[in-house]
PDB file of N, CA and C in Angstrom:
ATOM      1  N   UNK A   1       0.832  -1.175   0.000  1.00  0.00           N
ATOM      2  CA  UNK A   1       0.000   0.000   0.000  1.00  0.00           C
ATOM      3  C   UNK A   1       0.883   1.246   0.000  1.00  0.00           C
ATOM      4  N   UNK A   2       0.657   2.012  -0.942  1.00  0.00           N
ATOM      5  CA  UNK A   2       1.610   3.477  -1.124  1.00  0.00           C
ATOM      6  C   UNK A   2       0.878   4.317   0.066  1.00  0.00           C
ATOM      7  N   UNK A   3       2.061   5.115   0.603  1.00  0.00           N
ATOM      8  CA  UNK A   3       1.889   5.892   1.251  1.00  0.00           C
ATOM      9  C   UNK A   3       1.457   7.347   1.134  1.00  0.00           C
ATOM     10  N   UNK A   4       0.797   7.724   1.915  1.00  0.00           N
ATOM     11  CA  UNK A   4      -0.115   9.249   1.221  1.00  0.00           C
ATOM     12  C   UNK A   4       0.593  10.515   1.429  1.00  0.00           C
ATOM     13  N   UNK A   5       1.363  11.223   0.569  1.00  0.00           N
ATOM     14  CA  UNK A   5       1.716  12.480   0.427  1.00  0.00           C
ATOM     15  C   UNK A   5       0.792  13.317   0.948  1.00  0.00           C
ATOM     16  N   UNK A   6       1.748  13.859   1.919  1.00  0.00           N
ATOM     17  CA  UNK A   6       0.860  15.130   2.689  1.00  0.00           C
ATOM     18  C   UNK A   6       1.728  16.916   1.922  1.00  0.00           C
ATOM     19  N   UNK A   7       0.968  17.575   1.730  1.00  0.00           N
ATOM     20  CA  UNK A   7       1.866  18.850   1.029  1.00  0.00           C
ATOM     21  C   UNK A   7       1.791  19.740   2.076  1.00  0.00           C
ATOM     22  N   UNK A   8       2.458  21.059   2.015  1.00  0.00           N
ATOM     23  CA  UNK A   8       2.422  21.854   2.397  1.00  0.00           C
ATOM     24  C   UNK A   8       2.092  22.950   2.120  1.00  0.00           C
ATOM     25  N   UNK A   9       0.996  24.136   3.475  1.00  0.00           N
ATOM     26  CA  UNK A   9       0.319  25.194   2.647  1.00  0.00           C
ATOM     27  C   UNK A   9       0.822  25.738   1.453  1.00  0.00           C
ATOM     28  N   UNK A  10       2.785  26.212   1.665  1.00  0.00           N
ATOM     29  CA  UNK A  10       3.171  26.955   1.485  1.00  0.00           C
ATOM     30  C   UNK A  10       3.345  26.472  -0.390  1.00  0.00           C
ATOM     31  N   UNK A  11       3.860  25.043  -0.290  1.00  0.00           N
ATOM     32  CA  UNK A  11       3.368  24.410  -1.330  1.00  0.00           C
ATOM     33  C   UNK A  11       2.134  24.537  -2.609  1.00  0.00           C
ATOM     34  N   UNK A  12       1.237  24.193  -2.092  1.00  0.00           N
ATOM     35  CA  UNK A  12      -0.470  24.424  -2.511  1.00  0.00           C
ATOM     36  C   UNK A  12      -0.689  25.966  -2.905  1.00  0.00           C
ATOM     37  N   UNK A  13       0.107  26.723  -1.884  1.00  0.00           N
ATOM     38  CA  UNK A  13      -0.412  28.242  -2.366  1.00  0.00           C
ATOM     39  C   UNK A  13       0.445  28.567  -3.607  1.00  0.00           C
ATOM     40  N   UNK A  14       1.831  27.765  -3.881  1.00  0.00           N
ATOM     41  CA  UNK A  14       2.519  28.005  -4.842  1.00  0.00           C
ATOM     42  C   UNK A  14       1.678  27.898  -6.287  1.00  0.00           C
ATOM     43  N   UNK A  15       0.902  26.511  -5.837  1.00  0.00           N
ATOM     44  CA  UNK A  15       0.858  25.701  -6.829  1.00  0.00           C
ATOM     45  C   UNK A  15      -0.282  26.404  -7.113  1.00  0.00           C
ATOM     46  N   UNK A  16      -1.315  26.761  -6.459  1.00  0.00           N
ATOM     47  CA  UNK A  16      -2.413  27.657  -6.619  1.00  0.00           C
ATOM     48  C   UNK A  16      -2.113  28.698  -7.581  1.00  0.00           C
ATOM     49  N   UNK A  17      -1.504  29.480  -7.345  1.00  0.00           N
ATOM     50  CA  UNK A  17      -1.152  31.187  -7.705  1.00  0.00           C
ATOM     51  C   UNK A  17      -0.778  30.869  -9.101  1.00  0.00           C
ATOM     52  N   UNK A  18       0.233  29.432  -9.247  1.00  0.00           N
ATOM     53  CA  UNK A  18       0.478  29.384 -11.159  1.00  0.00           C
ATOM     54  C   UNK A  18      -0.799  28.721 -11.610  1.00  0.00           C
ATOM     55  N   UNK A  19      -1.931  27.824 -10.890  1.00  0.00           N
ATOM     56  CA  UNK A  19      -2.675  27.918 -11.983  1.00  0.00           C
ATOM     57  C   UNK A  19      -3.461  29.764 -11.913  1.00  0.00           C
ATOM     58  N   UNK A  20      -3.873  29.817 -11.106  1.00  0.00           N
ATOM     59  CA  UNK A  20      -4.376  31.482 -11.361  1.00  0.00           C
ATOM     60  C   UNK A  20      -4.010  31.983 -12.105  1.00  0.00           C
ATOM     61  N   UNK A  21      -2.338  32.340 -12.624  1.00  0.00           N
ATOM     62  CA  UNK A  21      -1.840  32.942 -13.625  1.00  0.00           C
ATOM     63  C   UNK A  21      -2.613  32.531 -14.410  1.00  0.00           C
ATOM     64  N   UNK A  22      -3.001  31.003 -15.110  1.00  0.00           N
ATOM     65  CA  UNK A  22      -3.123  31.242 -16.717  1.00  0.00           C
ATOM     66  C   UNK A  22      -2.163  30.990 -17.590  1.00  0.00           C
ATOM     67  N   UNK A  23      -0.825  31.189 -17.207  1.00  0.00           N
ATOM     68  CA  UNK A  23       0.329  31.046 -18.320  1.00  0.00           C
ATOM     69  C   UNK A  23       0.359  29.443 -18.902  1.00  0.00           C
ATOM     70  N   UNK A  24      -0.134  28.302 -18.322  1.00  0.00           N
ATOM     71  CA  UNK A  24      -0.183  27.251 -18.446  1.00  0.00           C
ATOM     72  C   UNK A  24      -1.363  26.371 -18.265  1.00  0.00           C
ATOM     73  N   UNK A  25      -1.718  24.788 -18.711  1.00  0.00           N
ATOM     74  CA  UNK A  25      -2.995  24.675 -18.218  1.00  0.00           C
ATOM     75  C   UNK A  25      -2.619  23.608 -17.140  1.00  0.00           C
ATOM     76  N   UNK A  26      -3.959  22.979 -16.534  1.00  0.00           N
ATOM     77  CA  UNK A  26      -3.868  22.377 -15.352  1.00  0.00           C
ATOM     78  C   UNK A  26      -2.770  21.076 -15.747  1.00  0.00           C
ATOM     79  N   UNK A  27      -2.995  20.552 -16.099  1.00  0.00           N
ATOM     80  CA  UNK A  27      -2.403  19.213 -16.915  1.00  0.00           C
ATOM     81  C   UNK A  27      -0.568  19.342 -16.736  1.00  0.00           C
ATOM     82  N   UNK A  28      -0.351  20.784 -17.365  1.00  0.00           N
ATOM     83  CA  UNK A  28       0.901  20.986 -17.263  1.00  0.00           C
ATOM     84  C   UNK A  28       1.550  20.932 -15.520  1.00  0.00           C
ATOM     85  N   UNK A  29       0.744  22.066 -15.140  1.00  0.00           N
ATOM     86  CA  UNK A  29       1.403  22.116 -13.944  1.00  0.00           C
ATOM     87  C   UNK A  29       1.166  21.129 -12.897  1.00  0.00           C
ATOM     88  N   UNK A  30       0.399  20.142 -12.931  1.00  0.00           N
ATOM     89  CA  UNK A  30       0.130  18.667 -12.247  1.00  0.00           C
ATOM     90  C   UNK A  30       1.669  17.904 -12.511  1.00  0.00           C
ATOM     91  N   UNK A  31       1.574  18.412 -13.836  1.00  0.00           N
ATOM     92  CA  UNK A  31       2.812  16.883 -14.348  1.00  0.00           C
ATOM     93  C   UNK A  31       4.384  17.809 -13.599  1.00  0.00           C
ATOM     94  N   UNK A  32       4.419  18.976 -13.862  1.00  0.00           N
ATOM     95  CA  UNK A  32       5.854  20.101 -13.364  1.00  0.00           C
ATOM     96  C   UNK A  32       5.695  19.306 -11.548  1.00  0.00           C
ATOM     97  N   UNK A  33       4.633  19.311 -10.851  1.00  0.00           N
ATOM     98  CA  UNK A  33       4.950  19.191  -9.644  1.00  0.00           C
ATOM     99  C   UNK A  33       4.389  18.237  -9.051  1.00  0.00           C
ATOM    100  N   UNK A  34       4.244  16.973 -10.062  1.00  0.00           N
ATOM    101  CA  UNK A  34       3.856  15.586 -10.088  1.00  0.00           C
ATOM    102  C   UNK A  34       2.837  15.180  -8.960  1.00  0.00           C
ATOM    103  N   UNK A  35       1.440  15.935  -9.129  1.00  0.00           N
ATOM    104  CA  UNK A  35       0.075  15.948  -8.548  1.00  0.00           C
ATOM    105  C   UNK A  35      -0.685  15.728  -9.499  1.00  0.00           C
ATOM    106  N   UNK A  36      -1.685  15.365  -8.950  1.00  0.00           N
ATOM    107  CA  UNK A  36      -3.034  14.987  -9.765  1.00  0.00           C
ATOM    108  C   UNK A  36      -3.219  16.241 -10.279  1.00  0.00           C
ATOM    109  N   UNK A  37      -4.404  15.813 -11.510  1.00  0.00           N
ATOM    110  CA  UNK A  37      -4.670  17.688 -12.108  1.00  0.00           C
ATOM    111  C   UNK A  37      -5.781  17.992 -11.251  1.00  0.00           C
ATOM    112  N   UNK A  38      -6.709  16.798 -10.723  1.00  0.00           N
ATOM    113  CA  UNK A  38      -7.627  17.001  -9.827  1.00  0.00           C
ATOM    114  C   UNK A  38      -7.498  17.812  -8.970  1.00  0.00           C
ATOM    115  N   UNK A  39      -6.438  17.655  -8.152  1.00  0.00           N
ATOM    116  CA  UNK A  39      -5.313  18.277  -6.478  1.00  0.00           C
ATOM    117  C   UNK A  39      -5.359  20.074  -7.568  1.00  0.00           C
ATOM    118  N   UNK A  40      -4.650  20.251  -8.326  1.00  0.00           N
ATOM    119  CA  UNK A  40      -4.375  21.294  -8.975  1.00  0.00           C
ATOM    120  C   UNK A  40      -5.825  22.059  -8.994  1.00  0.00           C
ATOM    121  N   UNK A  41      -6.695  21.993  -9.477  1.00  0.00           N
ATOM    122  CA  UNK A  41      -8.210  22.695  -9.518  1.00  0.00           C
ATOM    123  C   UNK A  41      -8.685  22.805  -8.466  1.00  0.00           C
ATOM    124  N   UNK A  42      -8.888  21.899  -7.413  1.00  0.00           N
ATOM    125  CA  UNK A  42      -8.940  21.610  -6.155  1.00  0.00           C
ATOM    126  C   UNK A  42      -8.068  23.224  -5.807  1.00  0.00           C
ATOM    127  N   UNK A  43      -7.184  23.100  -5.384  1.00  0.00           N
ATOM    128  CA  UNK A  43      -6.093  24.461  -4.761  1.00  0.00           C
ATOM    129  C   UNK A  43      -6.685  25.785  -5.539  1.00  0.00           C
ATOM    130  N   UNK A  44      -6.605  25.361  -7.130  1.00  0.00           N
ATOM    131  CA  UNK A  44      -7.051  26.557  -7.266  1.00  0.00           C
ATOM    132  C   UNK A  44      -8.302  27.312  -7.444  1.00  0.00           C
ATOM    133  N   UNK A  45      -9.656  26.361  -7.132  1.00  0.00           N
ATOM    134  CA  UNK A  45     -10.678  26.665  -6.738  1.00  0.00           C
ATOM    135  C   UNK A  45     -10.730  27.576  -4.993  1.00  0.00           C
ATOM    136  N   UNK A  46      -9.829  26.547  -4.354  1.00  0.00           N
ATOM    137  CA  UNK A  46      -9.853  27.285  -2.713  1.00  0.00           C
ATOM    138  C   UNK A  46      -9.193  28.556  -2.561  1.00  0.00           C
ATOM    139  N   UNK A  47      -8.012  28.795  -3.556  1.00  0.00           N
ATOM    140  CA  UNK A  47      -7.475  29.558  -3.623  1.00  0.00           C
ATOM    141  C   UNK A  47      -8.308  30.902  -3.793  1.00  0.00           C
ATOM    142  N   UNK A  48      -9.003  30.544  -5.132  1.00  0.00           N
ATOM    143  CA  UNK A  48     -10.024  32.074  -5.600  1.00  0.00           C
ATOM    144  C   UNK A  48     -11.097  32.172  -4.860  1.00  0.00           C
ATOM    145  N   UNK A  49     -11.614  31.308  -4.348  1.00  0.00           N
ATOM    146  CA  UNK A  49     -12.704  31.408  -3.370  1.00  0.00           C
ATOM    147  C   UNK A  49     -11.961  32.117  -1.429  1.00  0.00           C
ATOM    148  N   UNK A  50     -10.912  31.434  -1.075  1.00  0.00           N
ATOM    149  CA  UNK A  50     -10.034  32.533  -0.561  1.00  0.00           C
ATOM    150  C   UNK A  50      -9.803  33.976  -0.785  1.00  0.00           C
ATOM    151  N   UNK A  51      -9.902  34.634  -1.951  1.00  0.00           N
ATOM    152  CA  UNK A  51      -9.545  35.562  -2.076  1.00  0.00           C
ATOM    153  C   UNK A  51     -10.493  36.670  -1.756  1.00  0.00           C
ATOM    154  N   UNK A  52     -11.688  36.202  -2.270  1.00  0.00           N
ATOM    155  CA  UNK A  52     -13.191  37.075  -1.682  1.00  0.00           C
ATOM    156  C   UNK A  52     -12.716  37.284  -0.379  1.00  0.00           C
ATOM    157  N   UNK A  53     -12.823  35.905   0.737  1.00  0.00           N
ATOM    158  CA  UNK A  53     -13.368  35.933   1.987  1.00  0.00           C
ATOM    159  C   UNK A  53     -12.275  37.023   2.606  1.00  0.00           C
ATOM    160  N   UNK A  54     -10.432  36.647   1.936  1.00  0.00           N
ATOM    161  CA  UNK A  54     -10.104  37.827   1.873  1.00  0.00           C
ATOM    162  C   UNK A  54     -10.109  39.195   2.099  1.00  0.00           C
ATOM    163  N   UNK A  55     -10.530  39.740   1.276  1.00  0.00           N
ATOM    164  CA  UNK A  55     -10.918  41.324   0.807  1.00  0.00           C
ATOM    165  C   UNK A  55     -12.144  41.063   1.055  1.00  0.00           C
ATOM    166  N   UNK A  56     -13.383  40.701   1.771  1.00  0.00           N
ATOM    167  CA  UNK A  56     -15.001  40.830   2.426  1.00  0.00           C
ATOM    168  C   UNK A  56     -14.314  40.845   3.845  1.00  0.00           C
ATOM    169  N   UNK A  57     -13.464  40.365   4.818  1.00  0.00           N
ATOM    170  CA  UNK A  57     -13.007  40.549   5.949  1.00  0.00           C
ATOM    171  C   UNK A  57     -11.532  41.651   5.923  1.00  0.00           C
ATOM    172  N   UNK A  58     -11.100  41.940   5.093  1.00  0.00           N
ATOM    173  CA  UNK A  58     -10.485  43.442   5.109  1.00  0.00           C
ATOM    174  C   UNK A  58     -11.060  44.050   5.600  1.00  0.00           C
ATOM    175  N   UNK A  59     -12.067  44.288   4.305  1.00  0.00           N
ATOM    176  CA  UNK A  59     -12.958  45.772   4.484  1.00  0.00           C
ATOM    177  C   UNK A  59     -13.372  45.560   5.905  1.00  0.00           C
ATOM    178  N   UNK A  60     -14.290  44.563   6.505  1.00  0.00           N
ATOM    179  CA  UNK A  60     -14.845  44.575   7.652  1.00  0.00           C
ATOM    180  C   UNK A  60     -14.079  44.472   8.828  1.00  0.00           C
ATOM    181  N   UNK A  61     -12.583  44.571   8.451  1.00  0.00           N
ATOM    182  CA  UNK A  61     -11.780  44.678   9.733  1.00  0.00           C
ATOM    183  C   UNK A  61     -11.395  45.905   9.947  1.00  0.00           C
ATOM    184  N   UNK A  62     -10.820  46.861   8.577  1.00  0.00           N
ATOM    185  CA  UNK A  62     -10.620  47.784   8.709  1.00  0.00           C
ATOM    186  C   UNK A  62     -11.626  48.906   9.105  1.00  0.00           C
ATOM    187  N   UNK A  63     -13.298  48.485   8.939  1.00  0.00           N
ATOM    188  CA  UNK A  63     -14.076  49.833   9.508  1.00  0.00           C
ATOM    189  C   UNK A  63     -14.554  48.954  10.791  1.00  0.00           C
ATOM    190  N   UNK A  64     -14.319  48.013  11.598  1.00  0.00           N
ATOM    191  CA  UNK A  64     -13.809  47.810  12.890  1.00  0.00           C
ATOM    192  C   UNK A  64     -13.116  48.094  13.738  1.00  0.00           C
ATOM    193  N   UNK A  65     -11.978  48.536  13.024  1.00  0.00           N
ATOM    194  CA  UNK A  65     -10.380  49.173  13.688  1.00  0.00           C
ATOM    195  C   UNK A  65     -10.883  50.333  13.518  1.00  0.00           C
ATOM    196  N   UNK A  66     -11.007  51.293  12.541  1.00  0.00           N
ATOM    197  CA  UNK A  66     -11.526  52.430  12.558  1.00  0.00           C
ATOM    198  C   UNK A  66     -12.741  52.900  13.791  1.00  0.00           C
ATOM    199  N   UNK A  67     -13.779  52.242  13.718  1.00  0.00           N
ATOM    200  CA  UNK A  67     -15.054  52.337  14.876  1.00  0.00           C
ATOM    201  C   UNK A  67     -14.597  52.161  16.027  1.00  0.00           C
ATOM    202  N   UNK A  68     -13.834  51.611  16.209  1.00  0.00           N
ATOM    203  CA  UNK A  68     -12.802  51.043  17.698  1.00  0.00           C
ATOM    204  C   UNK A  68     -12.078  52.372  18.209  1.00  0.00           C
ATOM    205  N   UNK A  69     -11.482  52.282  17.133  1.00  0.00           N
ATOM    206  CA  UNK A  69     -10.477  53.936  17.466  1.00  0.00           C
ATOM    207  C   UNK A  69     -11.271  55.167  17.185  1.00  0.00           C
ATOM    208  N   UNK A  70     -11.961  55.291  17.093  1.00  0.00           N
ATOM    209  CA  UNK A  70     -12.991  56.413  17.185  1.00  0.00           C
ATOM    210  C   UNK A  70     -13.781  56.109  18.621  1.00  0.00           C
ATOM    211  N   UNK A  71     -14.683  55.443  19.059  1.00  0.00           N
ATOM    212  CA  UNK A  71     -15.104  54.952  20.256  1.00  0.00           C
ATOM    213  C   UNK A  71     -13.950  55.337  21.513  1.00  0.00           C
ATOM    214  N   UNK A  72     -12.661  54.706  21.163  1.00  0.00           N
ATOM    215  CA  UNK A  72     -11.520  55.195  22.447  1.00  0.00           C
ATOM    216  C   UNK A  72     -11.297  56.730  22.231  1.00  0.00           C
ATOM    217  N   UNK A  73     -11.119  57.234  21.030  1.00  0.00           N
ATOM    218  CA  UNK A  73     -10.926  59.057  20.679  1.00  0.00           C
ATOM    219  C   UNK A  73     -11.609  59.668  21.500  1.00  0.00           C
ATOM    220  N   UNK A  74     -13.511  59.311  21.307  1.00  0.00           N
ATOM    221  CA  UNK A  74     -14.700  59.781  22.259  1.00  0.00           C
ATOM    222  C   UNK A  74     -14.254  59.602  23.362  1.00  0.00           C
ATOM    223  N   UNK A  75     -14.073  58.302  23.721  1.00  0.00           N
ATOM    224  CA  UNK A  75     -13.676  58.186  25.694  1.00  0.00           C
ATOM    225  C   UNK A  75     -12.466  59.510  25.902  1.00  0.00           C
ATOM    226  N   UNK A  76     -11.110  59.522  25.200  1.00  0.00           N
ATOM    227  CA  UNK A  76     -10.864  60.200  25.924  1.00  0.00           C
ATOM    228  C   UNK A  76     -11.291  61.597  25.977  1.00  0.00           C
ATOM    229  N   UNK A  77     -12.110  62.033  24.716  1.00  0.00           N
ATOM    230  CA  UNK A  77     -12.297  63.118  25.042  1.00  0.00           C
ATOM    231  C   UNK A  77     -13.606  63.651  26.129  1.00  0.00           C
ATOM    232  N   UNK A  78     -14.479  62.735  26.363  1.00  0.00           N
ATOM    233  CA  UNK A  78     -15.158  62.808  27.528  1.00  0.00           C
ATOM    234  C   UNK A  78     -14.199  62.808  28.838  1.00  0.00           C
ATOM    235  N   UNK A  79     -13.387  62.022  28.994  1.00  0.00           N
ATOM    236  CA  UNK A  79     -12.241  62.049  29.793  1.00  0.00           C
ATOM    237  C   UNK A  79     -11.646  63.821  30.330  1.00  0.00           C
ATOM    238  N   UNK A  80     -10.915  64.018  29.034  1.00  0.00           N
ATOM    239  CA  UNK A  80     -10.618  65.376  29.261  1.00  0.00           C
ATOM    240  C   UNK A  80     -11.632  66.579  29.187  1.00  0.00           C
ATOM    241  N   UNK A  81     -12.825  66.495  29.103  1.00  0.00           N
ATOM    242  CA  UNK A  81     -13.942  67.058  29.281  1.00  0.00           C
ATOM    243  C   UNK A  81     -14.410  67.381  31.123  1.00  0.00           C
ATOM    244  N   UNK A  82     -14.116  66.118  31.203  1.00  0.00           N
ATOM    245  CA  UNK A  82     -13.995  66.505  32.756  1.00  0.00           C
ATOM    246  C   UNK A  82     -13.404  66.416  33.474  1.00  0.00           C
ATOM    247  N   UNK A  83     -12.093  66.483  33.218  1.00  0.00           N
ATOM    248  CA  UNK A  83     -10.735  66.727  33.910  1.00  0.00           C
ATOM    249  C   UNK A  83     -10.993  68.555  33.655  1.00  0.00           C
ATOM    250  N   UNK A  84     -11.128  68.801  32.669  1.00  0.00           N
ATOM    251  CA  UNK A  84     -11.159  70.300  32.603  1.00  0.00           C
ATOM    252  C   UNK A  84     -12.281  71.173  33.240  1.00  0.00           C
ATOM    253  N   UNK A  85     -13.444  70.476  33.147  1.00  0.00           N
ATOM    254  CA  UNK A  85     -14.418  71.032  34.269  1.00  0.00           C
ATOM    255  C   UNK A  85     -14.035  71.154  35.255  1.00  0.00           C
ATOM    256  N   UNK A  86     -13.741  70.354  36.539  1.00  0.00           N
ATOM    257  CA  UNK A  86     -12.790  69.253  37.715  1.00  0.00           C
ATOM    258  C   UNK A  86     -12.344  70.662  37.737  1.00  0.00           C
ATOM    259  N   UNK A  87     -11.022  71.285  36.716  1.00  0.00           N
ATOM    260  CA  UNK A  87      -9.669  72.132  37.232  1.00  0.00           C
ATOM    261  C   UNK A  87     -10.259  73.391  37.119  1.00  0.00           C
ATOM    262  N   UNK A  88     -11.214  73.488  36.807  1.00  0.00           N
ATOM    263  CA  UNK A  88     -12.012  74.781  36.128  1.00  0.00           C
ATOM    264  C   UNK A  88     -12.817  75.171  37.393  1.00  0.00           C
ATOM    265  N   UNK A  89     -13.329  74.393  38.057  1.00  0.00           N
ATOM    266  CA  UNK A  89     -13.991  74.795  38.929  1.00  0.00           C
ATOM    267  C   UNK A  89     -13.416  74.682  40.381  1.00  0.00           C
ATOM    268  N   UNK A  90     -12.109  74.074  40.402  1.00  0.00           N
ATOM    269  CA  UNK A  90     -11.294  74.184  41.193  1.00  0.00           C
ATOM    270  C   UNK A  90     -10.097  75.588  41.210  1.00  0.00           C
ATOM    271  N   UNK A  91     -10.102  76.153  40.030  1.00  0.00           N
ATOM    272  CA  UNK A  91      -9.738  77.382  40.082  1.00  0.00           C
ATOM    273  C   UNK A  91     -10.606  78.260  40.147  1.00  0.00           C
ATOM    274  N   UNK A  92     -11.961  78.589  40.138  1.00  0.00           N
ATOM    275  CA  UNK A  92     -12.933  79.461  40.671  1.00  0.00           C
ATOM    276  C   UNK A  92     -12.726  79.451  41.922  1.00  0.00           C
ATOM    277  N   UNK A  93     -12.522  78.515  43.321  1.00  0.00           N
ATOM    278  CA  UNK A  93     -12.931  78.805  44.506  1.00  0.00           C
ATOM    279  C   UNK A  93     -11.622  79.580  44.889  1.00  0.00           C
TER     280      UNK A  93
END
């Protein structure tokens, strides 16, 4: 019984990104890095479907980080809102 080749991400993402290119077809690059062409479509189906979820959780991280740091901006400026009342009315008496 042959033993089962396990790859690596770093592998798969290689192998992914040249079929994405296009410069070649599946067939070729199966036989260059002696995988099924199946394995090859496979990667590069997950690959492009990766890429959405990608850039759909960017965007939604970056106006997270943004809303976040705006929310702490407000705190402190309520903060120094009444630190300055506080000294303000401590220099009246």
């Amino acid at each position: 019984m042959a033993k089962r080749r396990t790859f690596t991400a770093a592998f798969k993402a290689r192998v992914a990104k040249e079929a994405l290119r296009g410069d070649k077809t599946v067939r070729q690059i199966a036989t260059k890095h002696r995988v099924h062409p199946n394995q090859v479509s496979q990667w590069k189906r997950k690959a492009s479907e990766g890429l959405v979820q990608l850039f759909e959780r960017g965007a939604k991280t970056g106006r997270d980080e943004q809303e976040a740091e705006i929310r702490k901006l407000h705190e402190k400026i309520g903060q120094l809102v009444i630190e300055r009342d506080f000294l303000k009315s401590a220099w009246e008496r």
